[in-house]
PDB file of N, CA and C in Angstrom:
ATOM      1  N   UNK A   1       0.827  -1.182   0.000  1.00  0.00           N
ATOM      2  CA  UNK A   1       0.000   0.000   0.000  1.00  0.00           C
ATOM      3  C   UNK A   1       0.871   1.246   0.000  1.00  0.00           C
ATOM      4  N   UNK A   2       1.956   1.348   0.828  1.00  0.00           N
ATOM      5  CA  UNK A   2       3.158   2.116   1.043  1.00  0.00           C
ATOM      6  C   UNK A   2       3.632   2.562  -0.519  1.00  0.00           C
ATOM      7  N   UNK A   3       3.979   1.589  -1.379  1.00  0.00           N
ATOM      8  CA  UNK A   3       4.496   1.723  -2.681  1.00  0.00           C
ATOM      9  C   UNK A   3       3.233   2.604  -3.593  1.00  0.00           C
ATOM     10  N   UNK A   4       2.274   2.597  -3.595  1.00  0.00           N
ATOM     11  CA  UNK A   4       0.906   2.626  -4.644  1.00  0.00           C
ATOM     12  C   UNK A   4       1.154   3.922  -3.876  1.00  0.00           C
ATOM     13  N   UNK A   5       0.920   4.461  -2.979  1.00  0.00           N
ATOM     14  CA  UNK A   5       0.438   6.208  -2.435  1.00  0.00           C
ATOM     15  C   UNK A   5       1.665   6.366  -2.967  1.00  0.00           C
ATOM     16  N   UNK A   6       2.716   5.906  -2.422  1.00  0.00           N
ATOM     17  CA  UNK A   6       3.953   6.575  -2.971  1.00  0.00           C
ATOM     18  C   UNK A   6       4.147   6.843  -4.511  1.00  0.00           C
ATOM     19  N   UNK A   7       3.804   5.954  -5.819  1.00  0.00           N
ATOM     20  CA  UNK A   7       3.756   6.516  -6.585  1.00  0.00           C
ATOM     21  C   UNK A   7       2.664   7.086  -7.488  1.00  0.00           C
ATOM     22  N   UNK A   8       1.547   6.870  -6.621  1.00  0.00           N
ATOM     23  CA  UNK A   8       1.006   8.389  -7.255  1.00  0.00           C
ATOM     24  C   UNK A   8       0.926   9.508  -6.685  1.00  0.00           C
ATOM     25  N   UNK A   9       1.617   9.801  -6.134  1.00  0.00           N
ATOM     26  CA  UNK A   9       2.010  11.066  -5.604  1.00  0.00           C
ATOM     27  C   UNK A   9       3.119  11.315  -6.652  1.00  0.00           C
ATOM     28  N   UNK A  10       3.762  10.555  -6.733  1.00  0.00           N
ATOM     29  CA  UNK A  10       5.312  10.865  -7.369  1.00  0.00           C
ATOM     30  C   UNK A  10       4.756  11.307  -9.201  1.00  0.00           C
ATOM     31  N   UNK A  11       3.085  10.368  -9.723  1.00  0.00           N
ATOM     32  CA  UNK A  11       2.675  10.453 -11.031  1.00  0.00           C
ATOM     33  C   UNK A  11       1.980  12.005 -10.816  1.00  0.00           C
ATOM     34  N   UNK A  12       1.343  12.435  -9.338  1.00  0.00           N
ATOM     35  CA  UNK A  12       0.741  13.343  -9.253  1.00  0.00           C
ATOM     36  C   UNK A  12       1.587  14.386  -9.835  1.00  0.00           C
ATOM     37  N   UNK A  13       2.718  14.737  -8.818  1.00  0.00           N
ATOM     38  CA  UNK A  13       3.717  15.797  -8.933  1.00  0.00           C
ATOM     39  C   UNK A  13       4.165  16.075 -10.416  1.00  0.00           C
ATOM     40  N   UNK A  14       4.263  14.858 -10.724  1.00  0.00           N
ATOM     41  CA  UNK A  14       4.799  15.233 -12.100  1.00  0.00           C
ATOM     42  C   UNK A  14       4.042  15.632 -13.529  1.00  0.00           C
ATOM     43  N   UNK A  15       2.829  15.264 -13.383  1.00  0.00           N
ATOM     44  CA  UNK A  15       1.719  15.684 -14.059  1.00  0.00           C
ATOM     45  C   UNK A  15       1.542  16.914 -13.734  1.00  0.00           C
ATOM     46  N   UNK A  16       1.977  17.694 -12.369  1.00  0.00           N
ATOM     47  CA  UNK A  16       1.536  19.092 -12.001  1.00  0.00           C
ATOM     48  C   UNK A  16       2.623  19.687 -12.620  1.00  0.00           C
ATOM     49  N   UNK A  17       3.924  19.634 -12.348  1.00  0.00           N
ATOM     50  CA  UNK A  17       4.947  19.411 -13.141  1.00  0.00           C
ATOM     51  C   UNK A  17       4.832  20.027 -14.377  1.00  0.00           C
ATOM     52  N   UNK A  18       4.783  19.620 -15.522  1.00  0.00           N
ATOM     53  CA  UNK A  18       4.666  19.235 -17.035  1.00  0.00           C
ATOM     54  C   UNK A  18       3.220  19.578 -17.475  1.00  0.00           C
ATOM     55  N   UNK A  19       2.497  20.177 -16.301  1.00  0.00           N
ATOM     56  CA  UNK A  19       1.130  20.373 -16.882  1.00  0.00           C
ATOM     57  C   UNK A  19       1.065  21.163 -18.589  1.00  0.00           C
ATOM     58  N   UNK A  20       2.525  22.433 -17.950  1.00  0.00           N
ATOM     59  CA  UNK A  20       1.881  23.786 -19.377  1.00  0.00           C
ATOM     60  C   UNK A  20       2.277  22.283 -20.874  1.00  0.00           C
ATOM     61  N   UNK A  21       2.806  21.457 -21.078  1.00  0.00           N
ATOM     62  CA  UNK A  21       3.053  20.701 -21.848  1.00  0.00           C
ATOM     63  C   UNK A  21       2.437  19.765 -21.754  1.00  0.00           C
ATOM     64  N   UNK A  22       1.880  19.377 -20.886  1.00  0.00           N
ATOM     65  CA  UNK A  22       0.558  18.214 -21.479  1.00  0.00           C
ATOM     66  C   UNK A  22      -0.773  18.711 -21.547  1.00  0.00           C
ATOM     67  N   UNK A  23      -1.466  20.338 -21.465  1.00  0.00           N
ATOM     68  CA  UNK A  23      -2.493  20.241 -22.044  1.00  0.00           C
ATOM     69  C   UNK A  23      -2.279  20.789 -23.398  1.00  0.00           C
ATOM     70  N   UNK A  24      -1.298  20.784 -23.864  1.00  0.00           N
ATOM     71  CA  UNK A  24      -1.186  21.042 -25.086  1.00  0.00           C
ATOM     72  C   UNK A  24      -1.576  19.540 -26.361  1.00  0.00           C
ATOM     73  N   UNK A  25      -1.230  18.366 -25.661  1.00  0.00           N
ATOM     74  CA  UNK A  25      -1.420  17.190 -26.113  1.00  0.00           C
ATOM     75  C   UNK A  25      -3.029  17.085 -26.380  1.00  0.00           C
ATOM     76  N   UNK A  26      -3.082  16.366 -27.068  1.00  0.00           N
ATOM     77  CA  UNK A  26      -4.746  16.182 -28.008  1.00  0.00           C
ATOM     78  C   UNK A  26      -5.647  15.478 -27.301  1.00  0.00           C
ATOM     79  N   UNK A  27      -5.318  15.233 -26.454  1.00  0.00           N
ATOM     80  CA  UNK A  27      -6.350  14.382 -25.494  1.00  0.00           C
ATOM     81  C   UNK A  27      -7.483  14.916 -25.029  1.00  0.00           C
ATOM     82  N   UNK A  28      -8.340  14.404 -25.278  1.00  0.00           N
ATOM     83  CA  UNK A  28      -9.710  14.507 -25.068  1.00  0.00           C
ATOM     84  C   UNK A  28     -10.494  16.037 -25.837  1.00  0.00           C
ATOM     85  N   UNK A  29      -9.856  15.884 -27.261  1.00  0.00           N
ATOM     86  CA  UNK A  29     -10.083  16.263 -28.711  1.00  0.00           C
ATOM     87  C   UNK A  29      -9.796  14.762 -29.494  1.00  0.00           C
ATOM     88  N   UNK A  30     -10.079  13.812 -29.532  1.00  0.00           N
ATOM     89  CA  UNK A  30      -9.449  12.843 -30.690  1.00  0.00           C
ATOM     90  C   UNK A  30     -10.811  12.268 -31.137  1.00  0.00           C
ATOM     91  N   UNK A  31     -10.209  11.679 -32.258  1.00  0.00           N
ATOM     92  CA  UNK A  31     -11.426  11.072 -33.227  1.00  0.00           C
ATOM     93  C   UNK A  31     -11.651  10.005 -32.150  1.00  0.00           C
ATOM     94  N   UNK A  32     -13.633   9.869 -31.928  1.00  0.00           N
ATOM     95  CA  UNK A  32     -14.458   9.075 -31.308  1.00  0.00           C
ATOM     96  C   UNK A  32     -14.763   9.425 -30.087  1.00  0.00           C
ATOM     97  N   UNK A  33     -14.429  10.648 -29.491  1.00  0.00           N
ATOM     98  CA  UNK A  33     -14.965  11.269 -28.285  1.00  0.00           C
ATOM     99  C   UNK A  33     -16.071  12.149 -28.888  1.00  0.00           C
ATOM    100  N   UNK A  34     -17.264  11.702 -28.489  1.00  0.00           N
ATOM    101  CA  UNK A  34     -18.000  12.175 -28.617  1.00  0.00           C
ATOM    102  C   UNK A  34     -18.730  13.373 -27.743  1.00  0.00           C
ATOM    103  N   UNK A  35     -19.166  14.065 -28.862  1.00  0.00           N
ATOM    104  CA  UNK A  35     -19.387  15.384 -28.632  1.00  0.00           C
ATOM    105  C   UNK A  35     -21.126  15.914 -29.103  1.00  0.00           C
ATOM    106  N   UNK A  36     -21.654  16.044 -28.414  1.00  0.00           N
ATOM    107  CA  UNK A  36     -23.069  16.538 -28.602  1.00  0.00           C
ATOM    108  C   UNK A  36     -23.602  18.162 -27.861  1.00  0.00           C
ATOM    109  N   UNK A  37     -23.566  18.826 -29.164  1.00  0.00           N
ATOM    110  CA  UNK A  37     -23.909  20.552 -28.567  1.00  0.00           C
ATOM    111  C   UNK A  37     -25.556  21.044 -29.285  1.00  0.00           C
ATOM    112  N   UNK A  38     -26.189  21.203 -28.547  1.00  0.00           N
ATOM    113  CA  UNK A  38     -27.719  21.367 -28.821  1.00  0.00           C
ATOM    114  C   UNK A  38     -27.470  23.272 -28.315  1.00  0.00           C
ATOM    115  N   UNK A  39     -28.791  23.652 -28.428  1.00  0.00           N
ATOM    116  CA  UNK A  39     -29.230  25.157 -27.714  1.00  0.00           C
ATOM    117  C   UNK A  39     -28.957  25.270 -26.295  1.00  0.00           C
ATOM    118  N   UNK A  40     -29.285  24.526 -25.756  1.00  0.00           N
ATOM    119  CA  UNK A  40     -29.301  24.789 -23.889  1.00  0.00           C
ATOM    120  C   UNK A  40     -28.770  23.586 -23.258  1.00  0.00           C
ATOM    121  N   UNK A  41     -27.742  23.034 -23.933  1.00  0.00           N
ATOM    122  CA  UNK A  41     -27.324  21.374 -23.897  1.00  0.00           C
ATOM    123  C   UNK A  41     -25.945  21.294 -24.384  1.00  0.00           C
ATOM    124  N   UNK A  42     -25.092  21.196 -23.814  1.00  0.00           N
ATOM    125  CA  UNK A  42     -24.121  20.250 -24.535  1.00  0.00           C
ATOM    126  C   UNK A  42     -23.416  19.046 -23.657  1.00  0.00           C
ATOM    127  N   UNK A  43     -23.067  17.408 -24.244  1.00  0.00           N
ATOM    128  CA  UNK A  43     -22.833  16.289 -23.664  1.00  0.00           C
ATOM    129  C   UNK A  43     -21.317  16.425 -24.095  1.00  0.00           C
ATOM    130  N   UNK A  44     -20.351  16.148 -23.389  1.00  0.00           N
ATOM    131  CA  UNK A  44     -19.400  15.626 -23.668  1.00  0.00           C
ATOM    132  C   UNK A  44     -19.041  14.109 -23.024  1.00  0.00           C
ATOM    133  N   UNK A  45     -18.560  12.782 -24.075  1.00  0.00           N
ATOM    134  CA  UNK A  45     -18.152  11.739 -23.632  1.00  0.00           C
ATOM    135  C   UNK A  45     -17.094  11.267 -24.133  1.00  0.00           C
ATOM    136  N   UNK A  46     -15.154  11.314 -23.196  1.00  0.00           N
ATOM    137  CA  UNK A  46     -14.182  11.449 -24.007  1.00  0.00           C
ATOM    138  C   UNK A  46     -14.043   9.739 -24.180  1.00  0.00           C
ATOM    139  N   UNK A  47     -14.728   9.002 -25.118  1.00  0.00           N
ATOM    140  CA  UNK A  47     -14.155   7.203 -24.956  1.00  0.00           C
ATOM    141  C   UNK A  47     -13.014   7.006 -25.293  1.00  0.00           C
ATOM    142  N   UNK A  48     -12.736   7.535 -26.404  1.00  0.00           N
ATOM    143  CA  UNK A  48     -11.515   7.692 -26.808  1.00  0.00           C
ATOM    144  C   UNK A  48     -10.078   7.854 -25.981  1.00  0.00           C
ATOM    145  N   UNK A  49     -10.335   8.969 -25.392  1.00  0.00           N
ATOM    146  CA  UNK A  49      -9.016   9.171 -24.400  1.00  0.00           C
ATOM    147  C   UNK A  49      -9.219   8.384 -23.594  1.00  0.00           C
ATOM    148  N   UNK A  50     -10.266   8.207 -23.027  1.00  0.00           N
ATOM    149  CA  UNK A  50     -10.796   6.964 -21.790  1.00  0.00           C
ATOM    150  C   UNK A  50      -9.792   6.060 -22.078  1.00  0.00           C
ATOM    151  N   UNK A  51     -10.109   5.164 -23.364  1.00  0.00           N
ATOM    152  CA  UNK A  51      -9.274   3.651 -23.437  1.00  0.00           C
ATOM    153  C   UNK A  51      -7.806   3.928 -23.792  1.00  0.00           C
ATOM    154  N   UNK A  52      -7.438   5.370 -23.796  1.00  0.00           N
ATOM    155  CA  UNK A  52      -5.804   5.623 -23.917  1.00  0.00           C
ATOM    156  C   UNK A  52      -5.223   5.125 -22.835  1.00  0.00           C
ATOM    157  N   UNK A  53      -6.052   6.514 -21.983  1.00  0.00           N
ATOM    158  CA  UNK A  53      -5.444   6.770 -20.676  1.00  0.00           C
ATOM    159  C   UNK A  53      -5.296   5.022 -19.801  1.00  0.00           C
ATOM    160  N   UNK A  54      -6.708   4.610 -19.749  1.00  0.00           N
ATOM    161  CA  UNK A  54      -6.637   3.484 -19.038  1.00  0.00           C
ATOM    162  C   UNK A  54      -5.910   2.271 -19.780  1.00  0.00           C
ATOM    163  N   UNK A  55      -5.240   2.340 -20.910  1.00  0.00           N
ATOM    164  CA  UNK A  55      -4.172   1.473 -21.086  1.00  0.00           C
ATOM    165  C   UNK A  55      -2.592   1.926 -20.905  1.00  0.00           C
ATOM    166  N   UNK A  56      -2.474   3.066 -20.709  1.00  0.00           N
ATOM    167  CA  UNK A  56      -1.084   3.333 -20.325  1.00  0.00           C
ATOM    168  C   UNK A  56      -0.912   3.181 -18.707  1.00  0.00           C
ATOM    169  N   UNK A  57      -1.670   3.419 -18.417  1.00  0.00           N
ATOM    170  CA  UNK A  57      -2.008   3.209 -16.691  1.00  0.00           C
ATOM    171  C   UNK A  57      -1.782   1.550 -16.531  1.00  0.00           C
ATOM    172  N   UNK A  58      -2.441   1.025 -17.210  1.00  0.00           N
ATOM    173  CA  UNK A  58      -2.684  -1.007 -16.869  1.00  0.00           C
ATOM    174  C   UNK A  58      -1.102  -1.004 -17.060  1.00  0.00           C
ATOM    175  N   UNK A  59      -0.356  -0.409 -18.543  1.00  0.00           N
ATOM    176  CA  UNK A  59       0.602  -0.844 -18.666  1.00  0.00           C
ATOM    177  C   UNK A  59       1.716  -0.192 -17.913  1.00  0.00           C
ATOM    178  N   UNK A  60       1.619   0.910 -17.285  1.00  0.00           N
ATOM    179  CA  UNK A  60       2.455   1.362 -16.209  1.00  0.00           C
ATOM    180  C   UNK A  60       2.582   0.449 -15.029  1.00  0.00           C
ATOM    181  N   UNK A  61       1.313   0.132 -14.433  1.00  0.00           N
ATOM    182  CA  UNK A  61       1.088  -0.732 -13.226  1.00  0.00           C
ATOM    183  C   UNK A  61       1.852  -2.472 -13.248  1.00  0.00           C
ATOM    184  N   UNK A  62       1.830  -2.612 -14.554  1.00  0.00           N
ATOM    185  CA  UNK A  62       1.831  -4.061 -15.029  1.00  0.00           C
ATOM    186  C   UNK A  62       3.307  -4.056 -14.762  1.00  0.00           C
ATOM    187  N   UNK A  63       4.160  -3.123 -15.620  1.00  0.00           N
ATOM    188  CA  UNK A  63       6.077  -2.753 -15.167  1.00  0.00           C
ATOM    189  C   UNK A  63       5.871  -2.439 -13.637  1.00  0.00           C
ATOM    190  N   UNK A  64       5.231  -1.916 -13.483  1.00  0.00           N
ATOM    191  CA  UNK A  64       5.955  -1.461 -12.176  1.00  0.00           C
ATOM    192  C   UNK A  64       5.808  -2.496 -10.595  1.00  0.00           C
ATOM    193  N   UNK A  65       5.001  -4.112 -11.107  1.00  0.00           N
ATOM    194  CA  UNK A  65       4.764  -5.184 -10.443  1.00  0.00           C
ATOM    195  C   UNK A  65       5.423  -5.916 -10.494  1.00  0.00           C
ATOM    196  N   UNK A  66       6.430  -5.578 -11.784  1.00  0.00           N
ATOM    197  CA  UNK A  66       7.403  -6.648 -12.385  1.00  0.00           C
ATOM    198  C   UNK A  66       9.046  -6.321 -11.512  1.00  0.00           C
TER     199      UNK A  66
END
């Protein structure tokens, strides 16, 4: 449990870090995030970045067990 807080704190920092350079990255603009804008309505649903994000994460976790 010690290890897991410890590194996301360490993923936190560094995401705070590098922020002005990662919202520049296309994420959650990419083809298949869907986007619905009506008059008094708009839906946003990013799937797209969804199944990015949550595969670099599986595959971060997966090295870092090894």
């Amino acid at each position: 449990m010690r290890r897991l807080l410890i590194g996301i704190g360490v993923i936190s920092l560094a995401a705070g870090l590098l922020w002005p350079w990662l919202s520049k990255l296309p994420l959650g603009r990419l083809p298949g995030d869907i986007t619905i804008e009506r008059e008094n309505f708009s839906f946003y649903f990013p799937i797209t970045t969804s199944i990015i994000v949550s595969v670099l994460l599986t595959l971060i976790l997966w090295f870092w067990r090894k």
